[in-house]
N, C-alpha and C. Protein backbone atom coordinates (compact mmCIF):
# COMPACT_ATOMS: atom_id res chain seq x y z
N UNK A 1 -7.13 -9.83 27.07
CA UNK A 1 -5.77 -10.02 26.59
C UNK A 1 -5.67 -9.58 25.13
N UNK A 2 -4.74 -8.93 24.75
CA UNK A 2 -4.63 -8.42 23.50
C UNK A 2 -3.70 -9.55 22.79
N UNK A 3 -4.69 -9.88 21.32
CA UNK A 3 -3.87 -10.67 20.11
C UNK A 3 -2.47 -9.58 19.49
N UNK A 4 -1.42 -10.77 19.70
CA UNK A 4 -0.77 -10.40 18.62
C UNK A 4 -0.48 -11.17 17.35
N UNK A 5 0.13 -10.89 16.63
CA UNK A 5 -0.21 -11.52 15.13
C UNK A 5 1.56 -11.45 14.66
N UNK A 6 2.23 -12.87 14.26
CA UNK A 6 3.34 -12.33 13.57
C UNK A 6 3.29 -12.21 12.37
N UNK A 7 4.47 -11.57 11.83
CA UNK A 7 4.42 -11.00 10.15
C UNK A 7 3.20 -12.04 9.03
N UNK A 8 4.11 -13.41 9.25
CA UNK A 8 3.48 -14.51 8.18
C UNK A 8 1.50 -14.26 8.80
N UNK A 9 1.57 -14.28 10.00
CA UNK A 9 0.01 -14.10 10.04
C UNK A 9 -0.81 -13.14 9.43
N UNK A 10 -0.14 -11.90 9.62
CA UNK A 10 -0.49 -11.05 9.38
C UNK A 10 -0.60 -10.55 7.62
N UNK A 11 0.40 -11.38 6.69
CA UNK A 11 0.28 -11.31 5.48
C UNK A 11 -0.94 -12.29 4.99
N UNK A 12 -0.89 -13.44 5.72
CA UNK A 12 -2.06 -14.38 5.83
C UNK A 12 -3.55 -13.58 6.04
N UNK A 13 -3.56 -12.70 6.90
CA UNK A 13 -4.74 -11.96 6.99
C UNK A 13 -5.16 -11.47 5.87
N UNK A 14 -4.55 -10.33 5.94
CA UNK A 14 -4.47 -8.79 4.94
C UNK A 14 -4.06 -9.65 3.24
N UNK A 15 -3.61 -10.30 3.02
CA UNK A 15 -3.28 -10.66 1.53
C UNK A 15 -2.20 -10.28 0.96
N UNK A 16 -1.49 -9.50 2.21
CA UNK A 16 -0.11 -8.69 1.48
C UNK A 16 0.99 -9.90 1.38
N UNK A 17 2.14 -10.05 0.84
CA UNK A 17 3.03 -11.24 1.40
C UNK A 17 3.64 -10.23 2.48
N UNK A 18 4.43 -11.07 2.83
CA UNK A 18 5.58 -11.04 3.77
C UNK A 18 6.53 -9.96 3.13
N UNK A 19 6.90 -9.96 2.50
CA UNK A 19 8.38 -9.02 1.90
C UNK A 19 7.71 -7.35 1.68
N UNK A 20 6.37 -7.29 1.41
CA UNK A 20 5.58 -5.94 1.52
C UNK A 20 5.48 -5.70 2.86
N UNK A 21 5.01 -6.18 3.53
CA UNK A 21 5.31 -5.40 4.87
C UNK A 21 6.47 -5.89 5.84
N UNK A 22 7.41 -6.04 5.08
CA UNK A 22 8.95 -5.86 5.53
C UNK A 22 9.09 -4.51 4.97
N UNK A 23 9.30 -4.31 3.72
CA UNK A 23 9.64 -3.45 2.83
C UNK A 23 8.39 -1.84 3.79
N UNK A 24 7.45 -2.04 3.90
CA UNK A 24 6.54 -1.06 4.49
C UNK A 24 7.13 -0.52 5.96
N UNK A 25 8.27 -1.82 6.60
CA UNK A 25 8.65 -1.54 8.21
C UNK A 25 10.17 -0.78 7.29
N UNK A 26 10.65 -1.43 6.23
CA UNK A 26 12.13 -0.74 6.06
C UNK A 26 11.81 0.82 5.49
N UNK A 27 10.53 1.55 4.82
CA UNK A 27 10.93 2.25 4.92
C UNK A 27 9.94 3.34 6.01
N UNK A 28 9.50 3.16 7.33
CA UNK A 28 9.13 3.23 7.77
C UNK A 28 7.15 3.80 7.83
N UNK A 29 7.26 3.04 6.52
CA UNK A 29 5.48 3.32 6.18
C UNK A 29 4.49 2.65 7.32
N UNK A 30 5.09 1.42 8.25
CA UNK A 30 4.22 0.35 8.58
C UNK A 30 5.00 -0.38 9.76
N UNK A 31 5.13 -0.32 10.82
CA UNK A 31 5.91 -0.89 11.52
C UNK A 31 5.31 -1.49 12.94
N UNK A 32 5.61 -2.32 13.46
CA UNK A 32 4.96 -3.42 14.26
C UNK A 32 5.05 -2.83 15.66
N UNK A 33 4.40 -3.11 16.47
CA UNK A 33 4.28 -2.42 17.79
C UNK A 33 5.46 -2.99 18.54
N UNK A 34 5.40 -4.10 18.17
CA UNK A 34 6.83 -4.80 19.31
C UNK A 34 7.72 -6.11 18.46
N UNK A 35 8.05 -6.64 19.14
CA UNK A 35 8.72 -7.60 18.73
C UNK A 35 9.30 -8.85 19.88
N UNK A 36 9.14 -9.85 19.65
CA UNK A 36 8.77 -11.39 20.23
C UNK A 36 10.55 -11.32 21.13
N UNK A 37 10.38 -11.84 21.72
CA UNK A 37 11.32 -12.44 22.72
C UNK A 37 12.95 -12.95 21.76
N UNK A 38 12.54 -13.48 20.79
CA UNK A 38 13.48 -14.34 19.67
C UNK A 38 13.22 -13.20 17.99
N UNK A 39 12.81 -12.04 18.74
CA UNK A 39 13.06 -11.13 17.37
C UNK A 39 11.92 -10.83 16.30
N UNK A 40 10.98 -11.40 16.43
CA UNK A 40 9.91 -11.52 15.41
C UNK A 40 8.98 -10.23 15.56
N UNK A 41 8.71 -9.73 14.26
CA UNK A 41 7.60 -8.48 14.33
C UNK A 41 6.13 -9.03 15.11
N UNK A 42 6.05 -7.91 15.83
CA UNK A 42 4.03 -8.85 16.37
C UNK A 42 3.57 -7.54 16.23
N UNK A 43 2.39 -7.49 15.61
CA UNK A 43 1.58 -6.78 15.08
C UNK A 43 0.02 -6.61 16.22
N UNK A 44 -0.26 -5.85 16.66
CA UNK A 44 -1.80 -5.53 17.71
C UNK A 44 -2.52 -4.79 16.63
N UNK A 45 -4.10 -5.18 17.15
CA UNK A 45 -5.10 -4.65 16.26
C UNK A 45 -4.91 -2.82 15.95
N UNK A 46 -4.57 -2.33 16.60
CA UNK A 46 -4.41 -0.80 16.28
C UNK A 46 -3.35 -1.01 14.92
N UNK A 47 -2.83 -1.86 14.91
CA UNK A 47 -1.69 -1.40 13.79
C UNK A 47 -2.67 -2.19 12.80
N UNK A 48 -3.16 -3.45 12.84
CA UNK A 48 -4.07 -3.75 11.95
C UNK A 48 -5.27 -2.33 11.29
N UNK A 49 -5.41 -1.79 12.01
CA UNK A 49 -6.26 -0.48 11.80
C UNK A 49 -5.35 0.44 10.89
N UNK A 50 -4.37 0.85 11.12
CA UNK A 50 -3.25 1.49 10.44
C UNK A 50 -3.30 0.53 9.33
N UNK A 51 -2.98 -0.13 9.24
CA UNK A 51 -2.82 -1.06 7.63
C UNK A 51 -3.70 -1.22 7.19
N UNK A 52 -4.79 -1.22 7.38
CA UNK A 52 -6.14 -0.88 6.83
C UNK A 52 -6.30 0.66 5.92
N UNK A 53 -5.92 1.31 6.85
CA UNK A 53 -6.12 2.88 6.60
C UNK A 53 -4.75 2.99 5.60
N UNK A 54 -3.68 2.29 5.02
CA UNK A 54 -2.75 2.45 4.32
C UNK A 54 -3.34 1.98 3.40
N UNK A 55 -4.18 0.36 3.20
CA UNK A 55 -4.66 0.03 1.80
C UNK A 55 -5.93 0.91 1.03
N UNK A 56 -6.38 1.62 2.23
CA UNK A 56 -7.47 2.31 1.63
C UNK A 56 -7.05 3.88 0.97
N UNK A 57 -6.27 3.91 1.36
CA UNK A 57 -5.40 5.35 0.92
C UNK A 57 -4.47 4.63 -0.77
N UNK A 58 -4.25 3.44 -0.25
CA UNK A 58 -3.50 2.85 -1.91
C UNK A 58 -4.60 2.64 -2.84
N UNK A 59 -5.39 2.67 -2.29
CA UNK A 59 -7.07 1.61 -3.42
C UNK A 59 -7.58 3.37 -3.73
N UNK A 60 -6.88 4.26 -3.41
CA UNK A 60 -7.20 5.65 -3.84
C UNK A 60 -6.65 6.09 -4.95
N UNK A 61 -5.64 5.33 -5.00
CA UNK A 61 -4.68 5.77 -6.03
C UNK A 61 -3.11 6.63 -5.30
N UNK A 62 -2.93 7.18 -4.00
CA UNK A 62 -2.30 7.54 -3.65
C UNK A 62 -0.75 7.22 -3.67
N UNK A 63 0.13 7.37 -3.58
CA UNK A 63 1.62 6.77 -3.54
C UNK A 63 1.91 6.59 -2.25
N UNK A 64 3.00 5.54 -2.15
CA UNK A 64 3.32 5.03 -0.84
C UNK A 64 3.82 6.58 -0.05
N UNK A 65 4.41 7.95 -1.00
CA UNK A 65 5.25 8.74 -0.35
C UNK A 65 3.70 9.57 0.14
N UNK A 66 2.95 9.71 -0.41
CA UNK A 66 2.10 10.27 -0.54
C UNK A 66 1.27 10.03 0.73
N UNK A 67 0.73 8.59 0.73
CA UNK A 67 0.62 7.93 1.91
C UNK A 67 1.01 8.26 3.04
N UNK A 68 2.60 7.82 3.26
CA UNK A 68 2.77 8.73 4.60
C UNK A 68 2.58 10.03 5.27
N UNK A 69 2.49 11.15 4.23
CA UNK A 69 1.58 12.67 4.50
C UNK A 69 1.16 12.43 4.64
N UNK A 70 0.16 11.59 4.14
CA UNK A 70 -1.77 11.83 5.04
C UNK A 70 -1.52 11.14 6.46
N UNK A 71 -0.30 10.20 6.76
CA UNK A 71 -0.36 9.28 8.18
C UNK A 71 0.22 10.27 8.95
N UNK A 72 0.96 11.64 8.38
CA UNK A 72 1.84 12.19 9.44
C UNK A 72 0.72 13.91 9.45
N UNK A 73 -0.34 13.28 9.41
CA UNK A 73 -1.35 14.82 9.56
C UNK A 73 -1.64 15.47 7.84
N UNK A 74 -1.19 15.40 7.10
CA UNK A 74 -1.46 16.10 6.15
C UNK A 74 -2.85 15.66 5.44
N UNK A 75 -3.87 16.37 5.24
CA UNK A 75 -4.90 15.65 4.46
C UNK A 75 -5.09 16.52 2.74
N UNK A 76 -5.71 15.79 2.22
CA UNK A 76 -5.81 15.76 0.67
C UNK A 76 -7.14 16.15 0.33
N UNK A 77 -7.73 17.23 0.00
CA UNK A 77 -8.82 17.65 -0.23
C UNK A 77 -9.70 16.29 -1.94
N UNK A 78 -11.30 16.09 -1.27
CA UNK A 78 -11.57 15.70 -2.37
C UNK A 78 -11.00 15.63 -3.97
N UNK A 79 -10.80 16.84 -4.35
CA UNK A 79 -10.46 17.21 -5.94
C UNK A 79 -8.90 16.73 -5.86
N UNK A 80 -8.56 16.76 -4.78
CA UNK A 80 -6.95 16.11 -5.08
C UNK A 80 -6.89 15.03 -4.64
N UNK A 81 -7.40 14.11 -4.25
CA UNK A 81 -7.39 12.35 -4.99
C UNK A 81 -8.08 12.20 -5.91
N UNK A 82 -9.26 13.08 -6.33
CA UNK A 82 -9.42 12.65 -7.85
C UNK A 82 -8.68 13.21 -8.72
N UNK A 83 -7.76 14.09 -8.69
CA UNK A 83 -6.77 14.18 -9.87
C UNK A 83 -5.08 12.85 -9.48
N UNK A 84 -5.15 12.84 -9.03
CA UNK A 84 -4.59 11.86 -8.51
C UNK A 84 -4.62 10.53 -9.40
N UNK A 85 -6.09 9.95 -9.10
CA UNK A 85 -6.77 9.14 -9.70
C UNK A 85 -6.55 9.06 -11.19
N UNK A 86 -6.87 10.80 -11.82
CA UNK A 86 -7.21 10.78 -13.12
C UNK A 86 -5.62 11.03 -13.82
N UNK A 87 -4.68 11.31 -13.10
CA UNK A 87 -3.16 11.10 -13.63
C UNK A 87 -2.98 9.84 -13.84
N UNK A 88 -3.42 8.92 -12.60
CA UNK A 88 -3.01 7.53 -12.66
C UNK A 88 -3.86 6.79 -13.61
N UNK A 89 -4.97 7.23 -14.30
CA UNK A 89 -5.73 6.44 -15.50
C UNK A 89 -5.24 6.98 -16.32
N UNK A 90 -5.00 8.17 -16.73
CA UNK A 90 -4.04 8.82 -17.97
C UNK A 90 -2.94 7.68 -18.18
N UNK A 91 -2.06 7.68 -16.79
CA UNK A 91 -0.91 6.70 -17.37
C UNK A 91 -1.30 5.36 -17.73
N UNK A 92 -2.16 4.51 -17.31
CA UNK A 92 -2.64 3.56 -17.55
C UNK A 92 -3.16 3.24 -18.95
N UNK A 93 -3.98 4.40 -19.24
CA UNK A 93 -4.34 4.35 -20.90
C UNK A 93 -2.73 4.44 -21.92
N UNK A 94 -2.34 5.55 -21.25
CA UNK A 94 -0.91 5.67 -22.30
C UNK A 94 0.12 4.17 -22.64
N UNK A 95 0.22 3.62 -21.71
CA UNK A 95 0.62 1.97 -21.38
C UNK A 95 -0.28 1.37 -22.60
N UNK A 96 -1.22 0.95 -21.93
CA UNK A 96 -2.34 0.19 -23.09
C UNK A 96 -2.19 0.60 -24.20
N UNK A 97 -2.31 1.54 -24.69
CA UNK A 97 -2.21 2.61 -25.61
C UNK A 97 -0.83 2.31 -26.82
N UNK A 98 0.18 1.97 -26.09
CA UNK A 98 1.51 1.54 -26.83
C UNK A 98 0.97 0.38 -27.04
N UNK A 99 1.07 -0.88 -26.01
CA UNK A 99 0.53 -1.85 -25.74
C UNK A 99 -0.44 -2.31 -27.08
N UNK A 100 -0.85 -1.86 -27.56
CA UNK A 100 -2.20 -1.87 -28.58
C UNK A 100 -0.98 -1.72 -29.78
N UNK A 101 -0.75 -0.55 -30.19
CA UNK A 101 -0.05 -0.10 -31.52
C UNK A 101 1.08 -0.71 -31.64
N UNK A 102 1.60 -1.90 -30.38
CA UNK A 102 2.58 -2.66 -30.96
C UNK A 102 1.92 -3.70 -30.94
N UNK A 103 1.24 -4.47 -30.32
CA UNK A 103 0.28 -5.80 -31.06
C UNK A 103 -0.18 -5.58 -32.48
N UNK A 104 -0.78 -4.28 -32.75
CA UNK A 104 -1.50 -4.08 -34.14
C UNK A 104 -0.45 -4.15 -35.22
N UNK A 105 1.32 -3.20 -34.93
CA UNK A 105 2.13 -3.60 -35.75
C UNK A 105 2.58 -5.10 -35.45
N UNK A 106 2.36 -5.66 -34.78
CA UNK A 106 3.34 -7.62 -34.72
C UNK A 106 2.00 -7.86 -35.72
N UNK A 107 0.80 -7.87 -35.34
CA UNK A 107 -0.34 -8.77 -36.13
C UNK A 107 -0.25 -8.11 -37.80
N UNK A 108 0.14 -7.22 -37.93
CA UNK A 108 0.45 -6.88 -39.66
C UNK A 108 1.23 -7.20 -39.96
């Protein structure tokens, strides 16, 4: 017999809340195999597999739009998730970076 899992379980699993994978079914990044008698998303392990394969594509650095290319066939050669990566630490330093030179001007 195959488990199904509703939304709250399924955020319970994975660590996501609830309103992320609403927001993942509204814009069609992530969406549930069926739905319960009284309306409720139910989720089967294949889609658990899919949401797996979405956080590991986010823990890449990838974008949600980005994301869906690689789910709809497109793949990303090595050197392009690491520039990817190294855009997204660029911006990260630039952040900090302000972040810093306005603490250093409040503390003077």
């Amino acid at each position: 017999m195959q488990q199904n899992w509703k939304v709250g379980d399924l955020a319970k699993l994975t660590g996501l809340t609830v309103r992320t994978l609403r927001f993942y079914d509204q814009i069609g990044l992530f969406s549930p195999s069926g739905h319960s008698t009284t309306g409720h998303r139910l989720y089967n392990e294949a889609d658990i597999k899919r949401l797996q394969q979405i956080l590991s594509l986010k823990d890449l650095g990838l974008s949600l739009e980005e994301i869906q290319t690689v789910l709809k066939g497109h793949t990303f050669a090595p050197s392009d998730i690491v520039a990817i990566q190294i855009e997204r630490i660029r911006k990260i330093i630039k952040t900090e970076q302000k972040l810093l030179a306005e603490l250093e001007r409040v503390a003077d």
